[in-house]
Protein backbone atom coordinates (compact mmCIF):
# COMPACT_ATOMS: atom_id res chain seq x y z
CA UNK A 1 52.87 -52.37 17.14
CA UNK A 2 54.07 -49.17 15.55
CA UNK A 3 56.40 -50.56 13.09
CA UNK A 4 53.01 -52.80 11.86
CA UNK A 5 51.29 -49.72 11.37
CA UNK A 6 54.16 -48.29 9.54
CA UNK A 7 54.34 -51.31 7.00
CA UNK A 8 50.34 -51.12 6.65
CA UNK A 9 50.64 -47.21 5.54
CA UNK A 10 53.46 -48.35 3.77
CA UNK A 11 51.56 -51.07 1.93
CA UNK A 12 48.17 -48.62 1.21
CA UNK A 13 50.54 -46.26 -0.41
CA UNK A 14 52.68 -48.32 -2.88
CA UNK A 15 49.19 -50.65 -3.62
CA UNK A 16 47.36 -46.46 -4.47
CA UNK A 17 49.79 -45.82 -6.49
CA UNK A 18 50.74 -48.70 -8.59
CA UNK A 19 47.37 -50.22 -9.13
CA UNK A 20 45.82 -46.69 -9.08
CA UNK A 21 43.41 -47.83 -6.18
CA UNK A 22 41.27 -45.26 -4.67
CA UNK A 23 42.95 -45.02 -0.85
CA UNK A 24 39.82 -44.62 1.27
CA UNK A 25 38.56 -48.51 -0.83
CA UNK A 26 41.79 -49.94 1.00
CA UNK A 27 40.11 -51.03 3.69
CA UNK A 28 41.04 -54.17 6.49
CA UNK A 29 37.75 -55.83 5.42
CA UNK A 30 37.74 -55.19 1.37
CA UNK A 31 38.84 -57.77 -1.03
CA UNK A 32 42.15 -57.51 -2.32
CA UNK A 33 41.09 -58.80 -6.07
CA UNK A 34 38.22 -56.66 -6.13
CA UNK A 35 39.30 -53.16 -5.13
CA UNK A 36 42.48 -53.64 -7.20
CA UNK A 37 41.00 -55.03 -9.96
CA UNK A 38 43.70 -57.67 -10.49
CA UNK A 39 44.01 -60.28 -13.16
CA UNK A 40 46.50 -62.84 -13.24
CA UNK A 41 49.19 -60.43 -14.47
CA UNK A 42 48.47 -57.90 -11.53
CA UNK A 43 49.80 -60.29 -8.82
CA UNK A 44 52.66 -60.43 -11.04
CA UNK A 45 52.83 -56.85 -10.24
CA UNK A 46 51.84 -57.09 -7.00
CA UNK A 47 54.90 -59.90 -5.96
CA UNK A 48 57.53 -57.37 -7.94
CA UNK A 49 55.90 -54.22 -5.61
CA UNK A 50 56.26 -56.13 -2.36
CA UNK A 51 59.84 -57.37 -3.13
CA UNK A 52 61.25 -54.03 -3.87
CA UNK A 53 59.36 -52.39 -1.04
CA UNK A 54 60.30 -55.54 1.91
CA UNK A 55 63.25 -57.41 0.29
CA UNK A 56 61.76 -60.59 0.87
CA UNK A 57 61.15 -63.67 -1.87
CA UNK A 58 57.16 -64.17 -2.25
CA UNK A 59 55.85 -67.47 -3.41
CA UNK A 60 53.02 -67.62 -5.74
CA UNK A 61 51.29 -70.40 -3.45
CA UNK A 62 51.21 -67.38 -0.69
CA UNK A 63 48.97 -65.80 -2.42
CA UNK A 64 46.05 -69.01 -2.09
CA UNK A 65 44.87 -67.80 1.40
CA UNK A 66 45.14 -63.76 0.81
CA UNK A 67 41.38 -62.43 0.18
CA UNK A 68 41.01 -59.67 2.54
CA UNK A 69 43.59 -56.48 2.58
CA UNK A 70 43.69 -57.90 6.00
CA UNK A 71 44.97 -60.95 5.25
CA UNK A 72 48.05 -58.95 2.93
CA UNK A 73 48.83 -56.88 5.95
CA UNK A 74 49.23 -60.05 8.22
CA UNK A 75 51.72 -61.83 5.17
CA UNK A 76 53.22 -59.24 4.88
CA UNK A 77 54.28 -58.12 8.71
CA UNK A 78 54.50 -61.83 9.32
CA UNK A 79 56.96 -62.40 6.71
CA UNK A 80 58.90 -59.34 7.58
CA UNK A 81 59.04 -59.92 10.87
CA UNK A 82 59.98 -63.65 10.07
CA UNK A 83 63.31 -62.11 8.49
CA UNK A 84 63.92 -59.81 11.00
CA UNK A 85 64.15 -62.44 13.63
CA UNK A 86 66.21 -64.82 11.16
């Protein structure tokens, strides 16, 4: 459980700082698109960021169920955790 919370604090920090998000609006519940104010190029962004930070290939299809930050956090440990096992 620790190492989830790790990659969650992990993720707030590097999403704060590249999209220049207010911390405390990175919350489970908020939409991703709408605190970060993405656009198309963003998530362009946004797949480079969480390559560099987890060394793992995204797919732009991944993406079609992610609303929440919740639903990030939960791609991202399950895809990290998915590479640790492999």
């Amino acid at each position: 459980m620790k190492q989830n919370e790790a990659i969650i604090e992990k993720i707030n920090h590097f999403l704060a700082e590249e999209f220049e998000a207010e911390k405390e609006k990175i919350t489970p519940e908020g939409n991703i698109k709408e605190v970060l104010e993405l656009d198309s190029l963003d998530y362009i962004d946004l797949v480079v960021v969480i390559e560099n930070n987890f060394a793992f290939k995204v797919k732009p299809e991944d993406f079609g169920d992610i609303i929440t930050f919740h639903d990030f956090y939960n791609y991202v440990i399950s895809r990290v955790n998915a590479k640790e096992l492999a």
